[in-house]
N, C-alpha and C. Protein backbone atom coordinates (compact mmCIF):
# COMPACT_ATOMS: atom_id res chain seq x y z
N UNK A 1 4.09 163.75 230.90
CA UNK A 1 3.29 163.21 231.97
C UNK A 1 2.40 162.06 231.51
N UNK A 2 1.94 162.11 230.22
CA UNK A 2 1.52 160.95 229.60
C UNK A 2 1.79 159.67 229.67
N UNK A 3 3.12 159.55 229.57
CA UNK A 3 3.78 158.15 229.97
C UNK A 3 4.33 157.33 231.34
N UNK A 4 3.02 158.67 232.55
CA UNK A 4 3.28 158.03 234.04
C UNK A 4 2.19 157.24 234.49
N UNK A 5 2.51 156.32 234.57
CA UNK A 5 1.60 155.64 235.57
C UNK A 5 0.99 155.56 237.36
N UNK A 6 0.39 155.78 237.49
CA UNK A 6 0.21 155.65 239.06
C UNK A 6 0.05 154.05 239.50
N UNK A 7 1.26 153.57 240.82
CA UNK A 7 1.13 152.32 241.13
C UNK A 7 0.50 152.67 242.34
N UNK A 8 -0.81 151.11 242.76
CA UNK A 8 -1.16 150.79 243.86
C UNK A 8 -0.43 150.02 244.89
N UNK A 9 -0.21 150.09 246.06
CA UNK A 9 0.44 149.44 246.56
C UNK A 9 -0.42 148.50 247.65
N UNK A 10 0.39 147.70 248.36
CA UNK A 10 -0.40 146.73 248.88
C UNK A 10 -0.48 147.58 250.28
N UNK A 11 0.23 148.08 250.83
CA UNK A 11 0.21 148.96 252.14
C UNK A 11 -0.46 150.14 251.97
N UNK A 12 -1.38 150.32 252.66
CA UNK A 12 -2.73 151.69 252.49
C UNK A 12 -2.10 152.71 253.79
N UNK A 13 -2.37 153.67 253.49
CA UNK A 13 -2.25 154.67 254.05
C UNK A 13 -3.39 154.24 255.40
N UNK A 14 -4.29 153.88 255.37
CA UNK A 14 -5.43 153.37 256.34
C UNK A 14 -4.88 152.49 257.13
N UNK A 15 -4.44 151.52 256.65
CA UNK A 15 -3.12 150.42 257.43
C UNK A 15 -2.29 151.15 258.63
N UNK A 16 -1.45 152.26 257.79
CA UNK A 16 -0.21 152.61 258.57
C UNK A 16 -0.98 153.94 259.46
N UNK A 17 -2.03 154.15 259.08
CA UNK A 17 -2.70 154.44 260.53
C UNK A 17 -2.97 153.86 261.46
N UNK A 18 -3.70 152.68 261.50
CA UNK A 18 -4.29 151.75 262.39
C UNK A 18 -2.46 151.15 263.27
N UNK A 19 -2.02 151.01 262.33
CA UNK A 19 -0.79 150.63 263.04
C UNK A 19 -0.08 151.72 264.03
N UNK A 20 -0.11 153.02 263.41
CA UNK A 20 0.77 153.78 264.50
C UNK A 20 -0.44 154.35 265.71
N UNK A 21 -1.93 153.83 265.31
CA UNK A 21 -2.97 154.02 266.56
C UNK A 21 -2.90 155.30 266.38
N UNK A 22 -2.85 156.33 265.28
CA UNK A 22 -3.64 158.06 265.36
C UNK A 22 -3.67 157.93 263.98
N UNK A 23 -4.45 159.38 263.43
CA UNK A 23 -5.11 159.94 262.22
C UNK A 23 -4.02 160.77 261.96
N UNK A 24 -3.58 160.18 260.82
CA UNK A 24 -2.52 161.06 260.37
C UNK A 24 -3.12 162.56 259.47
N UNK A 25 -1.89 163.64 259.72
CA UNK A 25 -3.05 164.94 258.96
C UNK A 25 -1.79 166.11 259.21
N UNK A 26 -2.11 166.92 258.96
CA UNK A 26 -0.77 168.27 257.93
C UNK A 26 -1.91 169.32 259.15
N UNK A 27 -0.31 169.63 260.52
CA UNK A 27 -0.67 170.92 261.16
C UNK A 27 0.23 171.91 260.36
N UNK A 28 -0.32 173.13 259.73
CA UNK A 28 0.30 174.17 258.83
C UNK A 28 0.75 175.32 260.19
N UNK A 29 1.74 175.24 260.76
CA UNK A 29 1.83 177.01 261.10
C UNK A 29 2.37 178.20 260.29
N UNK A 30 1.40 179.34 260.30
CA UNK A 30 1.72 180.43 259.82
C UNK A 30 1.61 181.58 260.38
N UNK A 31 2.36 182.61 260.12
CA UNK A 31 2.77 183.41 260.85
C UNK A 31 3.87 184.21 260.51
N UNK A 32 4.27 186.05 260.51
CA UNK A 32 5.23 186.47 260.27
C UNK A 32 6.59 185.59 260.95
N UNK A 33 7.39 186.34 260.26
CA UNK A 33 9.19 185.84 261.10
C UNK A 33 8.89 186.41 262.79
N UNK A 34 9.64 185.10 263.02
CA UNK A 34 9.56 185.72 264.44
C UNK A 34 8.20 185.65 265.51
N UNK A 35 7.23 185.04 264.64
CA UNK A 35 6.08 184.89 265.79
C UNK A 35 5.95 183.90 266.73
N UNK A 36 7.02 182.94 266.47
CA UNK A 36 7.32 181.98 267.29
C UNK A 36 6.37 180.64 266.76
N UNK A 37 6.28 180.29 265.47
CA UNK A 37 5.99 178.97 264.68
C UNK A 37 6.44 178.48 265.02
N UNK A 38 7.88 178.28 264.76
CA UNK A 38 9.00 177.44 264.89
C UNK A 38 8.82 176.62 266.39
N UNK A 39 9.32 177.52 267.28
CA UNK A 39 9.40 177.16 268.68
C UNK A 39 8.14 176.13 269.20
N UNK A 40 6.41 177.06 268.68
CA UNK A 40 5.86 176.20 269.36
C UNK A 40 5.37 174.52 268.08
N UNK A 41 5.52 174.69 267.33
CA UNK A 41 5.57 173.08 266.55
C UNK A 41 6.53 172.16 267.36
N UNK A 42 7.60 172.95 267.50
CA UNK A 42 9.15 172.21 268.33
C UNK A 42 8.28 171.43 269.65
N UNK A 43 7.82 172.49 270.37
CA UNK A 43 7.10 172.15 271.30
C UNK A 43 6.29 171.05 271.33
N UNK A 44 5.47 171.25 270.06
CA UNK A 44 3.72 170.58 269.76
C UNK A 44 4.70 169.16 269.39
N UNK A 45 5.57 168.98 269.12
CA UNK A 45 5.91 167.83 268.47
C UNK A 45 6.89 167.10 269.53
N UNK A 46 7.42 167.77 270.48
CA UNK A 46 8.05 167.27 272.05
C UNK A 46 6.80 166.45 272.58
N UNK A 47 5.99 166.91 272.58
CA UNK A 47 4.89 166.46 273.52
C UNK A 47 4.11 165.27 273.08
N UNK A 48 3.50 165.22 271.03
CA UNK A 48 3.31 164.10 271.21
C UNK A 48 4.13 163.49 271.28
N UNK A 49 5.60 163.44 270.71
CA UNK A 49 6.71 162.18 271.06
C UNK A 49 6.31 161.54 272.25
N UNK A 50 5.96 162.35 273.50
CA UNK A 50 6.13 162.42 275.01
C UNK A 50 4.96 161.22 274.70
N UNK A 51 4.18 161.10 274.19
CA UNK A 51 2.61 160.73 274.57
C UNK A 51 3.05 159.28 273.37
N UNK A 52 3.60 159.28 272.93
CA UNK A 52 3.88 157.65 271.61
C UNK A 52 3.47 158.07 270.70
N UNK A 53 3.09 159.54 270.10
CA UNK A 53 2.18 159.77 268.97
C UNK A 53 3.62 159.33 267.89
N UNK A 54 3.36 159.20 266.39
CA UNK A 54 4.64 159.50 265.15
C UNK A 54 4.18 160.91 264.41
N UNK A 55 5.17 161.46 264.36
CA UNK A 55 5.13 162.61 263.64
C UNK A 55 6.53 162.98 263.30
N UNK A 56 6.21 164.29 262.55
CA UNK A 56 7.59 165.02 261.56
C UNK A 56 7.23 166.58 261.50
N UNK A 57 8.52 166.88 262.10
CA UNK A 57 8.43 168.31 261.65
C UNK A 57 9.06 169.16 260.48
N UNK A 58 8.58 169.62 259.65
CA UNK A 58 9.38 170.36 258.78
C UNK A 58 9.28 171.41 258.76
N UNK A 59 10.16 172.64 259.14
CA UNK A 59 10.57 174.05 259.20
C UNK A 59 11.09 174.60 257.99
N UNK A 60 11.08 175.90 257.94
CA UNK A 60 11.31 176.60 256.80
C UNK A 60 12.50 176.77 256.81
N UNK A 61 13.23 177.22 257.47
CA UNK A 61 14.76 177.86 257.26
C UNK A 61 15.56 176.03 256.71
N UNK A 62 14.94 175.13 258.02
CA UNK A 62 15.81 173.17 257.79
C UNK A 62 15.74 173.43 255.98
N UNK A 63 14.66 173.60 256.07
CA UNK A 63 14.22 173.10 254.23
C UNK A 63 14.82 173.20 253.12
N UNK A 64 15.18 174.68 253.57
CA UNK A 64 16.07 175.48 252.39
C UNK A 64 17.09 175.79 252.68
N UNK A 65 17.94 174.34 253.41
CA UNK A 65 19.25 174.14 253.50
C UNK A 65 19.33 172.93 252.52
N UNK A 66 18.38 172.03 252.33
CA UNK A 66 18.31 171.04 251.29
C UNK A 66 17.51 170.63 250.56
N UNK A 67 16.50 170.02 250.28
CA UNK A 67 15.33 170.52 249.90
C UNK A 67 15.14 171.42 248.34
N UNK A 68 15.06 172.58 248.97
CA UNK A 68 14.30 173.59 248.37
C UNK A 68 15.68 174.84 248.72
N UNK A 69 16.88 174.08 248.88
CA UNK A 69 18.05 175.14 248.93
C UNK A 69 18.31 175.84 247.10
N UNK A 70 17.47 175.74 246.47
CA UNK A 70 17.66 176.26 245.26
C UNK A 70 17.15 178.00 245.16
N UNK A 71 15.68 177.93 245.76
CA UNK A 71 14.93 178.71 245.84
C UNK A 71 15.23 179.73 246.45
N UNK A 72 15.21 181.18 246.19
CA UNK A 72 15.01 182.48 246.43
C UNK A 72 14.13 182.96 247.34
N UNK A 73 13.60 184.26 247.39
CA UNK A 73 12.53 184.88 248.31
C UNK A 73 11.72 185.80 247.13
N UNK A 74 12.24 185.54 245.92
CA UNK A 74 10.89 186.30 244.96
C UNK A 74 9.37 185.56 245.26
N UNK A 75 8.51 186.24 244.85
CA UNK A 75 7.33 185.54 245.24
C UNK A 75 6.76 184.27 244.40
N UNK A 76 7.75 184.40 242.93
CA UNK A 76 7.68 183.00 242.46
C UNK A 76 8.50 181.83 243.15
N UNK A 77 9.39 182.44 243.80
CA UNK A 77 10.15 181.20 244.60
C UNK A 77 9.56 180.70 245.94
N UNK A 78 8.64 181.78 246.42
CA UNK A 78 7.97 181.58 247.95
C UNK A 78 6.79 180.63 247.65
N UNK A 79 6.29 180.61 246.11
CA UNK A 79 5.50 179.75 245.65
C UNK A 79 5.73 178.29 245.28
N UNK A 80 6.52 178.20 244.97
CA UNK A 80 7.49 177.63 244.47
C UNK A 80 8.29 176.15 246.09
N UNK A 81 8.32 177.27 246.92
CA UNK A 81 8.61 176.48 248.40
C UNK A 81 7.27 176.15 248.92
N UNK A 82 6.45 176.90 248.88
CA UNK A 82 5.49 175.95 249.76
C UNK A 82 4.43 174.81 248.87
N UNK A 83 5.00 175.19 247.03
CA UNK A 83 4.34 174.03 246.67
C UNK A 83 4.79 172.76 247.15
N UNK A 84 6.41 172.52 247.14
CA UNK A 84 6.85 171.39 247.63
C UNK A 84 6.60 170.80 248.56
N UNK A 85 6.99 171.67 249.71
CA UNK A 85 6.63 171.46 251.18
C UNK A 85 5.48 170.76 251.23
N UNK A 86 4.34 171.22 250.22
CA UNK A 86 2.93 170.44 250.43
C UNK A 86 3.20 169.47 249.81
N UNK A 87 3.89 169.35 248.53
CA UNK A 87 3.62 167.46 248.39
C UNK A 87 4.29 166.59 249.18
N UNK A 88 5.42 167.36 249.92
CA UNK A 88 6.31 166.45 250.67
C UNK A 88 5.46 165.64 251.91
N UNK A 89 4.33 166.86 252.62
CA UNK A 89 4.03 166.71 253.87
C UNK A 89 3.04 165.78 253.33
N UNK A 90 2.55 165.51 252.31
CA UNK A 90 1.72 164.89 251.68
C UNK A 90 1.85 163.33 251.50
N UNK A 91 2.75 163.28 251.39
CA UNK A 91 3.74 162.18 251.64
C UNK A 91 3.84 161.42 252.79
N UNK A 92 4.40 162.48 253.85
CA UNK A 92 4.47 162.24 255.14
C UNK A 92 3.60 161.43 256.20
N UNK A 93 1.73 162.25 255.77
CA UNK A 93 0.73 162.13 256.01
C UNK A 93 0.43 160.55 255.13
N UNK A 94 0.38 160.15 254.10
CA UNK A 94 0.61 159.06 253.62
C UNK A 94 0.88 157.99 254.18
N UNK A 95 1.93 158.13 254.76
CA UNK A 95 3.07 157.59 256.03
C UNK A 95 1.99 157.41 257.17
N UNK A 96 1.05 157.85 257.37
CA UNK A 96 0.60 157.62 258.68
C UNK A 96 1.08 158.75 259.80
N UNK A 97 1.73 159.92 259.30
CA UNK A 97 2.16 160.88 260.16
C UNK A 97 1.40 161.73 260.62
N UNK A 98 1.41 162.42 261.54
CA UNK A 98 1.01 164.02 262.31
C UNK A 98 2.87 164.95 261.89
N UNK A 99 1.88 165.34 260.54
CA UNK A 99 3.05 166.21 260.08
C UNK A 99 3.03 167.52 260.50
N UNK A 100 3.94 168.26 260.59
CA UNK A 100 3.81 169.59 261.51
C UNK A 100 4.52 170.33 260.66
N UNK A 101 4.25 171.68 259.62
CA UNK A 101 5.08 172.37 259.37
C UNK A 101 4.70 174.26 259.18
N UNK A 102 6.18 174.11 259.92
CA UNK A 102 6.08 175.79 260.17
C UNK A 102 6.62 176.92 259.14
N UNK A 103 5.76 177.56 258.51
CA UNK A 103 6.18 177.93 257.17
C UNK A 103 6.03 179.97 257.37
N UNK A 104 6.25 180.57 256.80
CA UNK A 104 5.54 181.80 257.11
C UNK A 104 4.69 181.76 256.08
N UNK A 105 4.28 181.52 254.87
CA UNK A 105 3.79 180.99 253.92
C UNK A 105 2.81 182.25 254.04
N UNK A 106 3.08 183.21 253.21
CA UNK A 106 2.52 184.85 253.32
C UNK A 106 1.02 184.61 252.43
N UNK A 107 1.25 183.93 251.31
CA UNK A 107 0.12 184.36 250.80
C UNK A 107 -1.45 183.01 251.08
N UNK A 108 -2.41 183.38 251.03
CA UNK A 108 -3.03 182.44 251.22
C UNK A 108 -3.64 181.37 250.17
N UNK A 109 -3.56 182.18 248.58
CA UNK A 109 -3.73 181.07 247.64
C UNK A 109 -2.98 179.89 247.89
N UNK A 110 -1.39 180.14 248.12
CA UNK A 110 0.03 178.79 248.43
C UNK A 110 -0.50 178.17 249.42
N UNK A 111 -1.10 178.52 250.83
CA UNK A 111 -1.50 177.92 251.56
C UNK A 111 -3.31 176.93 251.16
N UNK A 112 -4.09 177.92 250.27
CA UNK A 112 -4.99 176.73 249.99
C UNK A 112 -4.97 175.94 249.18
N UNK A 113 -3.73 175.89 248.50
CA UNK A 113 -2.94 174.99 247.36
C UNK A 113 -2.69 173.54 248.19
N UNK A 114 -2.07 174.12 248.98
CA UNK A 114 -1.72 172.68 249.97
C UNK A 114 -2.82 172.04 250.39
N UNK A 115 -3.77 172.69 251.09
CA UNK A 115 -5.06 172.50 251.93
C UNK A 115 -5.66 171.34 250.87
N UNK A 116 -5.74 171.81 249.52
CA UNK A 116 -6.28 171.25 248.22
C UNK A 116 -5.71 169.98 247.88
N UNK A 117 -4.67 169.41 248.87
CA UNK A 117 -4.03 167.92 248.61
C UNK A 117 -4.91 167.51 249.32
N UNK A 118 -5.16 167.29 250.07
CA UNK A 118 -5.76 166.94 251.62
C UNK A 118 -7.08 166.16 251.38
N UNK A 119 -7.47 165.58 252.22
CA UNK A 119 -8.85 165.36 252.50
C UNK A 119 -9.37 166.28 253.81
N UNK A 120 -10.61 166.43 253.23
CA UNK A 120 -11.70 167.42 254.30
C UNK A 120 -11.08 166.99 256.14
N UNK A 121 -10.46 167.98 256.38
CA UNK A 121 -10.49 168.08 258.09
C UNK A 121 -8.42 167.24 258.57
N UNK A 122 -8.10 167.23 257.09
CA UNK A 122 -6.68 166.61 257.10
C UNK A 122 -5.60 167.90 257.65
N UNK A 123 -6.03 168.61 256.59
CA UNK A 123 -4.95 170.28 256.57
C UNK A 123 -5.53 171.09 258.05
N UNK A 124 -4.83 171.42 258.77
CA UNK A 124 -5.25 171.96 260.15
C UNK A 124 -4.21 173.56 259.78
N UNK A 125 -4.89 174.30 259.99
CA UNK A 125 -4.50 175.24 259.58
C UNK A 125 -3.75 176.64 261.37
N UNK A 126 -3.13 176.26 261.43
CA UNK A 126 -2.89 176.90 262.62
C UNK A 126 -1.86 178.47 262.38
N UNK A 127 -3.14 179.34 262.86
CA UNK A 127 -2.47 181.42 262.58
C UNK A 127 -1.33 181.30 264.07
N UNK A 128 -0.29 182.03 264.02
CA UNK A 128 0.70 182.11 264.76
C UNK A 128 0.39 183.37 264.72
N UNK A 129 -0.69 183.96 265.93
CA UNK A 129 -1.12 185.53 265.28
C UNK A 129 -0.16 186.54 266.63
N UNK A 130 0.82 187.06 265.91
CA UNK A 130 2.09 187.84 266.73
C UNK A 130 2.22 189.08 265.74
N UNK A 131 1.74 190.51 266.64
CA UNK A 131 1.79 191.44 266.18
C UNK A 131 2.98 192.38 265.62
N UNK A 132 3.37 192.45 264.44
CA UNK A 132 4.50 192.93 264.03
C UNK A 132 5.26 193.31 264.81
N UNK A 133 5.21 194.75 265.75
CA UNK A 133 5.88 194.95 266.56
C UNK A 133 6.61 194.39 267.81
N UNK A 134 5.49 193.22 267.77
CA UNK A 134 6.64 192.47 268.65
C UNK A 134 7.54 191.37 268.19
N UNK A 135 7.26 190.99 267.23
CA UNK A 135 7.69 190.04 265.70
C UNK A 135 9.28 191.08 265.85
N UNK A 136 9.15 191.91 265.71
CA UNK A 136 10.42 193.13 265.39
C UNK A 136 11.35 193.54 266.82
N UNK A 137 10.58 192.99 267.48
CA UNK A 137 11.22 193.65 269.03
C UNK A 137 12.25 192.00 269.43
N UNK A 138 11.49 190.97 268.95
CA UNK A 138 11.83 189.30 269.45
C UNK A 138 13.63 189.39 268.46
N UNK A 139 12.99 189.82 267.23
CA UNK A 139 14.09 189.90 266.15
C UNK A 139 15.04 188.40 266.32
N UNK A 140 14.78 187.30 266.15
CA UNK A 140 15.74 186.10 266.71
C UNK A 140 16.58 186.03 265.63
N UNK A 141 16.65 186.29 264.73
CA UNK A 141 17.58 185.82 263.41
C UNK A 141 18.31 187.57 263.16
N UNK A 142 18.30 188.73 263.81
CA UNK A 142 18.47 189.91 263.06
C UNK A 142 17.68 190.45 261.92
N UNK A 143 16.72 189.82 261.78
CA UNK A 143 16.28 189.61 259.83
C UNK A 143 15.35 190.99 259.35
N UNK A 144 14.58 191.57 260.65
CA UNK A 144 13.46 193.11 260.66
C UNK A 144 14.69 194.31 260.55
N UNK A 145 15.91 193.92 261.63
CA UNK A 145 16.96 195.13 261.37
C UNK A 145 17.31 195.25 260.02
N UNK A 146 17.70 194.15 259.16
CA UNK A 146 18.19 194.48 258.21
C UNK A 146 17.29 194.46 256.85
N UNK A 147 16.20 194.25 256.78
CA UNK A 147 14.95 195.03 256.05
C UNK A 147 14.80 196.25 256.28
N UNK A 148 15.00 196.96 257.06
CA UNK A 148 14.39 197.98 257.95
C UNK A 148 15.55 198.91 257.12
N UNK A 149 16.93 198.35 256.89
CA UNK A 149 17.86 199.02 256.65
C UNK A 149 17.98 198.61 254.70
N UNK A 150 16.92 197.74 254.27
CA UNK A 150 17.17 197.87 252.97
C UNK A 150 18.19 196.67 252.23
N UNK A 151 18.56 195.79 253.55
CA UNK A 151 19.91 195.19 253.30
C UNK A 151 19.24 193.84 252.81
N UNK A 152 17.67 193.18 253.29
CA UNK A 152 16.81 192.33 252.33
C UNK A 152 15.72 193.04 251.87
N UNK A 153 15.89 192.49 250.79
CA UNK A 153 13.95 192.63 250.14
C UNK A 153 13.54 191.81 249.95
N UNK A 154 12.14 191.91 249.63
CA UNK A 154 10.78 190.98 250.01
C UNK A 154 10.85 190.41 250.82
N UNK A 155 10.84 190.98 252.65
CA UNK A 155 10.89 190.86 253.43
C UNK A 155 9.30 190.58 254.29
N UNK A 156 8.61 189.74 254.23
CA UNK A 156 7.52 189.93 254.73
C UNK A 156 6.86 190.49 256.00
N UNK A 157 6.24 191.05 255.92
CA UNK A 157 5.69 192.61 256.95
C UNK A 157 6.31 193.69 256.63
N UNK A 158 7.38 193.65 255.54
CA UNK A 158 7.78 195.43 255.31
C UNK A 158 8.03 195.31 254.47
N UNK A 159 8.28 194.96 252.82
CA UNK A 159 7.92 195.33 251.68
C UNK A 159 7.57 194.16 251.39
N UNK A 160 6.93 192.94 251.61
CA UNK A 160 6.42 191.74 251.02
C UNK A 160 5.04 191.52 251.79
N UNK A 161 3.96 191.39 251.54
CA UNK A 161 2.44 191.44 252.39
C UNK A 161 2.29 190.12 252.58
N UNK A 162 1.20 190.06 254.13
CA UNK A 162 1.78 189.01 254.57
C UNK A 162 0.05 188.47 254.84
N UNK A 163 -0.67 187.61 254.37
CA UNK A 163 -2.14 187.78 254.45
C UNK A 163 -2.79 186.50 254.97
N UNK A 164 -2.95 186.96 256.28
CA UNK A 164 -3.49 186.34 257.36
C UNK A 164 -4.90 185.52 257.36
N UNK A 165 -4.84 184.37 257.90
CA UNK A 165 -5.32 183.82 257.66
C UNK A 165 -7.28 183.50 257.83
N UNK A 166 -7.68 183.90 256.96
CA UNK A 166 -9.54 183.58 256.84
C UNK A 166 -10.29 182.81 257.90
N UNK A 167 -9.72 181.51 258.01
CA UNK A 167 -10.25 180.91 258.59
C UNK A 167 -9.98 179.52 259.41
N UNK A 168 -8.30 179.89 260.12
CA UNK A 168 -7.81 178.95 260.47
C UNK A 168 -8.97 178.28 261.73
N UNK A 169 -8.19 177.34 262.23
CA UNK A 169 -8.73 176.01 262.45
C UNK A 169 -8.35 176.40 264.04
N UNK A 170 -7.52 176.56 263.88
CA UNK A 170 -6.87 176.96 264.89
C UNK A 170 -5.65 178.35 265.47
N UNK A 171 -6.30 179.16 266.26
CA UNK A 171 -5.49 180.65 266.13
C UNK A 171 -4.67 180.73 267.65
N UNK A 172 -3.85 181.01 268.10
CA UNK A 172 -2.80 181.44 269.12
C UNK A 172 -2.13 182.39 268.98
N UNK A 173 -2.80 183.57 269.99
CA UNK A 173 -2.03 185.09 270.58
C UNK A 173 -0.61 184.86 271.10
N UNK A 174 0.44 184.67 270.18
CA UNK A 174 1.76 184.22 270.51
C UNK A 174 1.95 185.44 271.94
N UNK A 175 1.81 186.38 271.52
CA UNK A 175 1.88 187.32 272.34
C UNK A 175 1.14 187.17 273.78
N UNK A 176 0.62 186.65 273.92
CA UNK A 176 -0.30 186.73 275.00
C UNK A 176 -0.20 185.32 275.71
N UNK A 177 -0.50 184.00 274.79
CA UNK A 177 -0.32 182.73 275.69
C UNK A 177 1.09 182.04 275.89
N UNK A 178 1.27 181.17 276.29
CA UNK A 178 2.14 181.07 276.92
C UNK A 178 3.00 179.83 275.98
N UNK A 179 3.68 179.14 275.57
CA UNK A 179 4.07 178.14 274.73
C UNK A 179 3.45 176.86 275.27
N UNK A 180 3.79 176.87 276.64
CA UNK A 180 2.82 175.51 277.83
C UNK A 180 1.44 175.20 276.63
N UNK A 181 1.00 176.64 277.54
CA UNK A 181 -0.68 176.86 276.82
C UNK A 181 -1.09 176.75 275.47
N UNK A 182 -0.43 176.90 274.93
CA UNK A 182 -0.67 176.68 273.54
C UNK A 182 -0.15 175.22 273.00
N UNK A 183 0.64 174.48 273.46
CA UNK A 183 0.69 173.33 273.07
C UNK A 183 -0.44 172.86 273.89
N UNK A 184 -0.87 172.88 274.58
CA UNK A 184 -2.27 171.96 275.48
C UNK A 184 -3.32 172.83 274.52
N UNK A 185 -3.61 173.67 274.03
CA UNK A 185 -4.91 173.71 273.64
C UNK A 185 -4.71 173.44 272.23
N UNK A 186 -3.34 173.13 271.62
CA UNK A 186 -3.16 172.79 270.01
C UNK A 186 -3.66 170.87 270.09
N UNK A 187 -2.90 170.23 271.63
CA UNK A 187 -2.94 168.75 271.97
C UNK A 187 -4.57 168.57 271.77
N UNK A 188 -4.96 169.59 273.00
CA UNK A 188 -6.61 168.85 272.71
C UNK A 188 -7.70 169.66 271.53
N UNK A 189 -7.14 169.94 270.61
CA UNK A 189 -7.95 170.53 269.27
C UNK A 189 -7.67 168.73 269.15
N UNK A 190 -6.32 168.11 269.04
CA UNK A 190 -6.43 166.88 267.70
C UNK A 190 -6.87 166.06 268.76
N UNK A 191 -7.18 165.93 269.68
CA UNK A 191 -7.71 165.31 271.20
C UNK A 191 -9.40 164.91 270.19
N UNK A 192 -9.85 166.77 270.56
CA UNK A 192 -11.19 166.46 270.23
C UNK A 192 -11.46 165.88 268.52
N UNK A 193 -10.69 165.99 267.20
CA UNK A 193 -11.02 165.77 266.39
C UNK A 193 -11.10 164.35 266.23
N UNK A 194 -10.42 164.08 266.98
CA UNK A 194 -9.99 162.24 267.15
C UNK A 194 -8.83 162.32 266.36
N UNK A 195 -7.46 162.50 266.60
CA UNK A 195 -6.67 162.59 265.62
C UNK A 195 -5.40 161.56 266.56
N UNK A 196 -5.55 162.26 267.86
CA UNK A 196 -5.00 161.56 268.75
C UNK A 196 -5.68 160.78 270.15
């Protein structure tokens, strides 16, 4: 590492803000399998398109089809994925983006690892808070049946712990609101921060 240099470039990250007209910044969703991350980022990221915002979504399962298709589900490999993911989105945000990524990202050190790239009020931390049992009832991938039966391990919510989040920024009762509703009150969180 000794023999790397860091280059400056003439294009600032401040630039390719002003140019795409928003505050670029890393929305994190987390959340067991199945709480419906996925769906509502899909959503959150339909809508600014809808509105001229730029952004990127990166999902967990897309990722580790290329990416991070090396990596396992031991907990050194779950570490291992969301270190990347953070320098990537890091990147992204660089870019001038509203990066969006939906991770289940169980433990919360990996998640304040990422937070720790960031500048103060960049990392938006959004809980996808969906109560196991219905996480298990939604089942969209099969993935709780076949934990349940032993057929994966380190399955998070039944032999892998899954540790919710302290002090997100932003929290949604998947269970309870509605996908509508929750993209309008995720829109005007970055509404009010000035982001958009």
């Amino acid at each position: 590492m000794s023999n790397l240099t860091w280059h400056e470039h003439r294009i600032t990250r401040d630039m390719r803000s002003v140019q795409k007209n928003q505050q670029p910044c890393l929305l994190w969703f987390t959340g067991l399998s199945g709480a419906g991350k996925s769906t509502l980022a899909n959503a959150l990221e339909h809508e600014l398109y809808k509105r001229g915002h730029h952004s990127y979504l990166l999902d967990g399962d897309n990722v580790r089809h290329g990416l991070n298709k090396d990596l396992g589900f031991s907990d050194k490999d779950r570490v291992e994925n969301i270190r990347r993911i953070g320098e990537a989105a890091k990147l992204f945000v660089d870019a001038g983006l509203i990066v969006i990524c939906a991770f289940i990202s169980p433990f919360r050190s990996d998640r304040n690892i990422v937070r720790s790239l960031f500048e103060p009020g960049e990392f938006i931390e959004v809980y996808v808070d969906t109560p196991l049992d219905i996480c298990e009832v939604r089942d969209p991938k099969g993935l709780y049946k076949k934990a349940r039966r032993g057929q994966i391990k380190n399955f998070t919510g039944i032999d892998s712990p899954y540790e919710p989040p302290e002090d997100a920024q932003v929290t949604i009762k998947a269970g309870e609101a509605t996908v509508e509703d929750s993209v309008i009150l995720l829109t005007n969180y970055l509404k009010d921060q000035g982001i958009v």
